[in-house]
Protein backbone atom coordinates (compact mmCIF):
# COMPACT_ATOMS: atom_id res chain seq x y z
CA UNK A 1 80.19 150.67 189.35
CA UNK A 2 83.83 150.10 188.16
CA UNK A 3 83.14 146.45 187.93
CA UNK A 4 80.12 146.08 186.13
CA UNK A 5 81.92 148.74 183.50
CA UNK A 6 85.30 146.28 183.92
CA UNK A 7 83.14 143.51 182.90
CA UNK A 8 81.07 145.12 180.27
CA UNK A 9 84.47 145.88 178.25
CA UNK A 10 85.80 142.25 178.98
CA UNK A 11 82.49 141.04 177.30
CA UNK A 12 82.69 143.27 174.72
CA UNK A 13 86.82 142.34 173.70
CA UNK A 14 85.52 138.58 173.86
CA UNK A 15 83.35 139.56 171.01
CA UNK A 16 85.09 141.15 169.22
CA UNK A 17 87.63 138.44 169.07
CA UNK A 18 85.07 135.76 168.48
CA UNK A 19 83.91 138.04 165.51
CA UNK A 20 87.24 137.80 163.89
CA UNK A 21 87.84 134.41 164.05
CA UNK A 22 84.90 133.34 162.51
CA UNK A 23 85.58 135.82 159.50
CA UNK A 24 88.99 134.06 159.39
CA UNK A 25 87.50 130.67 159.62
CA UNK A 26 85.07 132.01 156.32
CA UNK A 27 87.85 133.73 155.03
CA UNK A 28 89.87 130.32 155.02
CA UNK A 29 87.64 128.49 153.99
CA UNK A 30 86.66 130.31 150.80
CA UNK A 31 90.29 130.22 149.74
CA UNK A 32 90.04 126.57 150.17
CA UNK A 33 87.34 126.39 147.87
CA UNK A 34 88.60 128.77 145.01
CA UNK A 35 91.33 126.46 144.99
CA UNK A 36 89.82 123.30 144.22
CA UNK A 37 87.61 125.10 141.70
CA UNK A 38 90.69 125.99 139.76
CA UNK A 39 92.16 122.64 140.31
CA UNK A 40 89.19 121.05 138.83
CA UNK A 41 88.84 123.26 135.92
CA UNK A 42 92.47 122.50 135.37
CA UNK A 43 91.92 118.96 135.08
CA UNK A 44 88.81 119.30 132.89
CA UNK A 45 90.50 121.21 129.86
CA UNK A 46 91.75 118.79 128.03
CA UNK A 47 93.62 119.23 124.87
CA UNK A 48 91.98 118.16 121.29
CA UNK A 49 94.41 116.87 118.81
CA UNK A 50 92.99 117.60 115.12
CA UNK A 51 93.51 114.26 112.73
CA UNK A 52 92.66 114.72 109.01
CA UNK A 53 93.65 111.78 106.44
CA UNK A 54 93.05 111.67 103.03
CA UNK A 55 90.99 108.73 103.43
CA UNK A 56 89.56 106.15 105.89
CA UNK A 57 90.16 103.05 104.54
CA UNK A 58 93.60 102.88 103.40
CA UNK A 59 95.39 100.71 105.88
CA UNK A 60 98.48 103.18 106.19
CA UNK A 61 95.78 105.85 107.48
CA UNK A 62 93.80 103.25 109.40
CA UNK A 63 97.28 102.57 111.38
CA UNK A 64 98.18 106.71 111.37
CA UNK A 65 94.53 106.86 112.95
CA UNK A 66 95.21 103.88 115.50
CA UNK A 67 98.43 105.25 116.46
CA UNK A 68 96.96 108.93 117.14
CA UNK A 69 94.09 107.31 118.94
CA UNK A 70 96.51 105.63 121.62
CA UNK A 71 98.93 108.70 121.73
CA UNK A 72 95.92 110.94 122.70
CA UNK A 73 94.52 108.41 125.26
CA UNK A 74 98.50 108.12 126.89
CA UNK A 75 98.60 111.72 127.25
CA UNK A 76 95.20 112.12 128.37
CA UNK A 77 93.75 114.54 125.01
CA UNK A 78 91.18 114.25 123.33
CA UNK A 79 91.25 113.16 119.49
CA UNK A 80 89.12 114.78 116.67
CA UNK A 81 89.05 112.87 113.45
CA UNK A 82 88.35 113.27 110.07
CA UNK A 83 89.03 112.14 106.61
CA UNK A 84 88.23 112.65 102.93
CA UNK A 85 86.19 109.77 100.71
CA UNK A 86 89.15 109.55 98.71
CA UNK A 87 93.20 110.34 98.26
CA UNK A 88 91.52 113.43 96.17
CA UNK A 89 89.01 114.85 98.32
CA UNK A 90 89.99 118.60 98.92
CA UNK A 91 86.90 119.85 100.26
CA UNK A 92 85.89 117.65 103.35
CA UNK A 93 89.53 118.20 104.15
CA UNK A 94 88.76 122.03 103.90
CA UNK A 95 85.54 121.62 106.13
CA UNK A 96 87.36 119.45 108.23
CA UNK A 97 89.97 122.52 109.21
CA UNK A 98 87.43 124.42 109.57
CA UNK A 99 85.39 122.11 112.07
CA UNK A 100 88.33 121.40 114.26
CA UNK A 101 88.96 124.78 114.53
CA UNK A 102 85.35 125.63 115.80
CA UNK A 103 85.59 122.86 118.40
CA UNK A 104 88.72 124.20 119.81
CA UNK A 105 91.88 121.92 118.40
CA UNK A 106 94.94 123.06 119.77
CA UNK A 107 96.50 121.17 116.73
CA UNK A 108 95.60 119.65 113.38
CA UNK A 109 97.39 117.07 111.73
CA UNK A 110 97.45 116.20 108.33
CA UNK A 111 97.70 114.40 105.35
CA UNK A 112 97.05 117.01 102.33
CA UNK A 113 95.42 115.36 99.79
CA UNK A 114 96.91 118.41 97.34
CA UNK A 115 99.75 119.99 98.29
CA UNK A 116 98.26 123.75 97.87
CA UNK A 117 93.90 123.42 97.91
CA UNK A 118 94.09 123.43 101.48
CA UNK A 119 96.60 125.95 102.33
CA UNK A 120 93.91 128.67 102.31
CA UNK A 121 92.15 126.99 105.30
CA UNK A 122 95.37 126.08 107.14
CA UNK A 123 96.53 129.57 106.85
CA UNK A 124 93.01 130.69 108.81
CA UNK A 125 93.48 127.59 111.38
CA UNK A 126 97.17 129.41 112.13
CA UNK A 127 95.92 132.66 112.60
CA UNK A 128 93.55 131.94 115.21
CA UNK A 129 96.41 129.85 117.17
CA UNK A 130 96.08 126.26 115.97
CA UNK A 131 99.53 124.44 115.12
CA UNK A 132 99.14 122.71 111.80
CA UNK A 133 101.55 119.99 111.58
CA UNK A 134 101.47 118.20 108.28
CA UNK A 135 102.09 114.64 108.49
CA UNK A 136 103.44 112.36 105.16
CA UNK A 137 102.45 114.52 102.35
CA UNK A 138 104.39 117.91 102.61
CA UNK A 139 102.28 121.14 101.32
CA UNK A 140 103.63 123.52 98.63
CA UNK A 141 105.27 125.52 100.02
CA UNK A 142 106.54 123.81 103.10
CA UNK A 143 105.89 127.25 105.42
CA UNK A 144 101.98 126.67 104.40
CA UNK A 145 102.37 124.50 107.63
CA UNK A 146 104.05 124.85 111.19
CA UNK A 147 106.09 121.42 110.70
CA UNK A 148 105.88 118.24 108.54
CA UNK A 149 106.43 114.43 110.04
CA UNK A 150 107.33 112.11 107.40
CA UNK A 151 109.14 109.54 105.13
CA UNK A 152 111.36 110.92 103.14
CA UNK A 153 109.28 110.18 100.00
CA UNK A 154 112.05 111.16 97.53
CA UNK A 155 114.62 108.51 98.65
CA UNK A 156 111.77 105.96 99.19
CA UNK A 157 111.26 106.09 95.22
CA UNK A 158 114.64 106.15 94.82
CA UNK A 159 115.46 103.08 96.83
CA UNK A 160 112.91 101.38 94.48
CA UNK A 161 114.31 103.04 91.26
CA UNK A 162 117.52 101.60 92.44
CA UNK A 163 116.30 98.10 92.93
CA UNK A 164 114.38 97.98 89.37
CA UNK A 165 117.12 99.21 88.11
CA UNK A 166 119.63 96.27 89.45
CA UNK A 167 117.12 93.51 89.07
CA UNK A 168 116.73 94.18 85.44
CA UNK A 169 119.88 95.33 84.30
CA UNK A 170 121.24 94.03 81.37
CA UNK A 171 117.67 93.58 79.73
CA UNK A 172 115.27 95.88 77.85
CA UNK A 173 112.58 97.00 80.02
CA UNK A 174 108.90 98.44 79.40
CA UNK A 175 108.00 100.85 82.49
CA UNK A 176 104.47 101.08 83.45
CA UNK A 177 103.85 103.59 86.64
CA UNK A 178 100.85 103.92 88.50
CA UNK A 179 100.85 107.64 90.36
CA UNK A 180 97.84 109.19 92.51
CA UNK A 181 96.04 112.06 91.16
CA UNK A 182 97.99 115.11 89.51
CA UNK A 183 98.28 117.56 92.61
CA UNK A 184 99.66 114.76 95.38
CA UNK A 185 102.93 116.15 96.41
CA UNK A 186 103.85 112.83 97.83
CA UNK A 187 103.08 111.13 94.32
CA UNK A 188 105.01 113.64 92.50
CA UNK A 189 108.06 112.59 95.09
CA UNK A 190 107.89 108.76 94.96
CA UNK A 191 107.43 108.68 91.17
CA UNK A 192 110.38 111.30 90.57
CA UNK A 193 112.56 109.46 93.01
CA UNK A 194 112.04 106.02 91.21
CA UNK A 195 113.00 108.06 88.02
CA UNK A 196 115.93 108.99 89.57
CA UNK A 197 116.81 105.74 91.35
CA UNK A 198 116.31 104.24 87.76
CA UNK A 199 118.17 106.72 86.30
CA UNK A 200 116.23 108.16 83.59
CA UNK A 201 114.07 110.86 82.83
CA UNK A 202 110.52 111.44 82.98
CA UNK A 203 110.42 111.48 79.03
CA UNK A 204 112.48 108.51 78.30
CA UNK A 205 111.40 106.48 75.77
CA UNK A 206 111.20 103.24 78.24
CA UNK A 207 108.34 104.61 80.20
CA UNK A 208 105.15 103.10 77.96
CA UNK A 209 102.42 104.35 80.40
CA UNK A 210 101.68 106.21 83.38
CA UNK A 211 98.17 106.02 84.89
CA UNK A 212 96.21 107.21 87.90
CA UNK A 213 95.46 104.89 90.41
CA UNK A 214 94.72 106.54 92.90
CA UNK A 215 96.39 104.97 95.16
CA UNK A 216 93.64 102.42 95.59
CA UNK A 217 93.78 98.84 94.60
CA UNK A 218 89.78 98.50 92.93
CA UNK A 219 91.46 101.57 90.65
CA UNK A 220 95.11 100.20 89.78
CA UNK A 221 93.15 96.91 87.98
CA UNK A 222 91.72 98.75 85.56
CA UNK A 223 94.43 101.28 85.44
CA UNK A 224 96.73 98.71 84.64
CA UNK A 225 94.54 96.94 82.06
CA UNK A 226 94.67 100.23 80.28
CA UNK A 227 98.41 100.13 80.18
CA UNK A 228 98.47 96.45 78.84
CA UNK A 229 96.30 97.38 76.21
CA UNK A 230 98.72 100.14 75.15
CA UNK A 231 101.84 98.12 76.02
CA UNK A 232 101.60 94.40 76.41
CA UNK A 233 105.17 94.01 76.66
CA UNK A 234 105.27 96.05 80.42
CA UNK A 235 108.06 93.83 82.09
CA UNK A 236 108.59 96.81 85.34
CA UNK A 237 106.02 98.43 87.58
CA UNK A 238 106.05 100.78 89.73
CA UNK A 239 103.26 101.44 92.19
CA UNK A 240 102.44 104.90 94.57
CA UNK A 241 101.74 102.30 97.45
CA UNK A 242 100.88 98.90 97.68
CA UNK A 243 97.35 98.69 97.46
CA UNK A 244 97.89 99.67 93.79
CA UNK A 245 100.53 96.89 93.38
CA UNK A 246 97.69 94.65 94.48
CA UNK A 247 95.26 95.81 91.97
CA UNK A 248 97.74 96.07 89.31
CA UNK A 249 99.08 92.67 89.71
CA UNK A 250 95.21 90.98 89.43
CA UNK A 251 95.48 92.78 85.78
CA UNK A 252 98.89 91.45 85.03
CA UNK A 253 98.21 88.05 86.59
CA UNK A 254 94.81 88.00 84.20
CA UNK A 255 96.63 88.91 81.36
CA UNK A 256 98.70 85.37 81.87
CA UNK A 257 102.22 87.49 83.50
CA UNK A 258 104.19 85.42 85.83
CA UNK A 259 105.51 86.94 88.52
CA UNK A 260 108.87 86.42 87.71
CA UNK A 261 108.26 87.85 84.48
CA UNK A 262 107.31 91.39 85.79
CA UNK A 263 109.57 93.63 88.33
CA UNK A 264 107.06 95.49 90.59
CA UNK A 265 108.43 97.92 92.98
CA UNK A 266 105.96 99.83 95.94
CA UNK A 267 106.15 102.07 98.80
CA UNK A 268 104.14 101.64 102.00
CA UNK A 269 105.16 98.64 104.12
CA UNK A 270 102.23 97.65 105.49
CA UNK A 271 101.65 94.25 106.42
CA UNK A 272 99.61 92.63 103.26
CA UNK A 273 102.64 94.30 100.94
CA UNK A 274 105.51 92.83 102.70
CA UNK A 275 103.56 89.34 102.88
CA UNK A 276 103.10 90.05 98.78
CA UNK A 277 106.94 90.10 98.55
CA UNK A 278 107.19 87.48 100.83
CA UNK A 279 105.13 85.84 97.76
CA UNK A 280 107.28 87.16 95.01
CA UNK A 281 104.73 89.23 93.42
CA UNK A 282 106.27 92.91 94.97
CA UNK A 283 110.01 92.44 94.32
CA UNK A 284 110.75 95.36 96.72
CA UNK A 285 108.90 97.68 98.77
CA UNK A 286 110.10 101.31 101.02
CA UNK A 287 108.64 100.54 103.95
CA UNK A 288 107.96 104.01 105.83
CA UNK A 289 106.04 103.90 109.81
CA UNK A 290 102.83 106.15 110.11
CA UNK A 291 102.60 104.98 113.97
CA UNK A 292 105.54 106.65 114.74
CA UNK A 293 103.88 110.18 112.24
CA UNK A 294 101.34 109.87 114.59
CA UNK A 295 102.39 109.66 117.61
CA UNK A 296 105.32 112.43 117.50
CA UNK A 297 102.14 114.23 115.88
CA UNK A 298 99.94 114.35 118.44
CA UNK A 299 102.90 114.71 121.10
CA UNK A 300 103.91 117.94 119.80
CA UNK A 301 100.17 119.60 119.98
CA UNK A 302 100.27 118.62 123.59
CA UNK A 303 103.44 120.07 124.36
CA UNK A 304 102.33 123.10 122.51
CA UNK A 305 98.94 123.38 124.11
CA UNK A 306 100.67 123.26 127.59
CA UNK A 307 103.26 126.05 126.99
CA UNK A 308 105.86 124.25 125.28
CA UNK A 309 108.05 124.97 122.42
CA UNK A 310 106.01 125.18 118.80
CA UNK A 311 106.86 122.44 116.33
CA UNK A 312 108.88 123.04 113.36
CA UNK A 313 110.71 122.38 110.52
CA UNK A 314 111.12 118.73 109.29
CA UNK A 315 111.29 115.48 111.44
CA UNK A 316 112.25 112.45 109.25
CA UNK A 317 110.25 109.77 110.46
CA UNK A 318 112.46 106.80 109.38
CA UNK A 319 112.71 104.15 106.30
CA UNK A 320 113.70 100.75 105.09
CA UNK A 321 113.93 99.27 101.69
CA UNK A 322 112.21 95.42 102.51
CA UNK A 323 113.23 92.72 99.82
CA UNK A 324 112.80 89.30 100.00
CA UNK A 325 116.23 88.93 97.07
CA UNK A 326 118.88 91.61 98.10
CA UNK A 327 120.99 92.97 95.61
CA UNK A 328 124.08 94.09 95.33
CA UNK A 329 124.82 98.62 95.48
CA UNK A 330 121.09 98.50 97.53
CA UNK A 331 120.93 98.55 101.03
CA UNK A 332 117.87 96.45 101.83
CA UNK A 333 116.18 94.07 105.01
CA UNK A 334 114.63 90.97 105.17
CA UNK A 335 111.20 90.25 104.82
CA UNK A 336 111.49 88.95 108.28
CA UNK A 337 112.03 92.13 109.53
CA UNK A 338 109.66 93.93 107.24
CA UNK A 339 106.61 91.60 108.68
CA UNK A 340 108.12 92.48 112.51
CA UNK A 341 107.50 96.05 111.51
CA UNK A 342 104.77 96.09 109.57
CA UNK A 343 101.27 97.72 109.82
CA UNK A 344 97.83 97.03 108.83
């Protein structure tokens, strides 16, 4: 009897220890599996980077969107963009915000096409988490934003100011300047800093016109006709960017001016302006790098959307006065390296 009871308990401990190692072996195994679900929804949340430009066909935004594009793709996020029909298109900049912020952008970058109509919206994009990051065009005020990446648009007029100034002095000069729409905060910078490089004020007497054109080359022409019509005389020129120096120089060259016979100083360095002072129709162009606004740009909403420090403040993202005829008292480069580092 002893045996069969011996037995009976021996069966019985086998059991139970089989019993336990299989709910270790499930036990084990589930881990195994919770773990490579977390792994894979690691992988599978991937940051969006919010890109908003003023427009979509102005080459210095077509590069900013290139170089955002590639960013993204290096650091494996995903890139929302958007931009306005033109340099003065508040609301789809406004909607835009607001999209990017419904899809679930980590960041939004920007280039403002007014320095306050958007600020509203950006302040709501903040609230709810999203780093704003304006990018060329600062807002007003600067806090409207987390950080700004950009030229320094004040000493890019000036540099140009500065050049007019040398390459004419001695003579009497007739100003003609051709800003963006009333509102741009980056107009307002580039035409005060030319004011400034020239050394005069934004009331002097030499200054026959300023016009809108909007930054655009099919609205400088006609722009500038204006401003011929008013002032025939118009011997210096200064342009918001360089698509306006383009369309502004078809009126001038219609009107019979040689270029030799007209100063015309820019800001953009993209690769059809430096090739126009190559030509000797821009005398001298600031030549700022939206690739490199980009690309810090989208860096910093990764970083921030994987625990890293929040953007601020201002990062200066570099500049260079290109002329193909340096002058003396203005640090300039060659046209040489202005095409090496051009966009567009």
């Amino acid at each position: 009897m002893r045996h069969p009871q011996g037995g009976d308990r021996s069966r019985r401990r086998r059991l139970t220890l089989g019993l336990t190692g299989a709910l270790l072996v499930v036990a084990i195994t589930t881990v195994v599996v919770t773990t490579a679900a977390a792994k894979t929804t690691s992988k599978s949340a991937t940051v969006k980077v919010g890109l908003i430009t003023k427009d979509a066909t102005n080459p210095f935004f077509v590069k900013m969107h290139a170089g955002a594009s590639a960013q993204a793709s290096k650091l494996g996020a995903e890139l929302i963009y958007a931009a306005g029909k033109n340099s003065s298109d508040n609301a789809s900049q406004i909607t835009a915000i607001e999209n990017m912020v419904t899809a679930g952008a980590k960041g939004i970058l920007i280039t403002v096409a007014d320095a306050k109509a958007e600020n509203a919206a950006i302040a709501q994009a903040r609230a709810k988490g999203v780093l704003v990051i304006a990018l060329d065009s600062p807002t007003d005020p600067k806090s409207a934003v987390d950080a700004l990446f950009a030229t320094n648009n004040l000493n890019a007029g000036i540099l140009i100011g500065k050049y007019a100034r040398a390459a004419t002095k001695g003579r009497k000069v007739t100003i003609a300047m051709l800003d963006e729409h009333a509102g741009s905060s980056v107009g307002a910078l580039r035409h005060n800093g030319f004011l400034k490089g020239f050394g005069i004020k934004k009331n002097d007497k030499q200054i026959a016109c300023v016009a809108n054109g909007g930054g655009q080359q099919t609205q400088s022409q006609p722009a500038m006709e204006n401003c011929l019509q008013k002032s025939p005389n118009i011997n210096v020129l200064y342009t918001i960017n360089e698509p306006s120096a383009a369309g502004a120089w078809t009126a001038l060259k219609n009107a019979g001016k040689k270029p030799n016979q007209v100063t015309i100083v820019s800001v953009d360095g993209g690769c059809a302006g430096v090739r126009n002072v190559k030509a000797g129709i821009i005398d001298a162009t600031s030549q700022q790098y939206p690739l490199r606004m980009a690309s810090l740009g989208v860096a910093a909403v990764v970083k921030y959307a994987n625990g890293g420090a929040k953007a601020s403040g201002y990062t200066d993202t570099g500049l260079n006065l290109i002329a193909k005829k340096p002058l003396k008292g203005v640090p300039s480069k060659s046209v040489k390296y202005g095409l090496a580092n051009c966009w567009g």
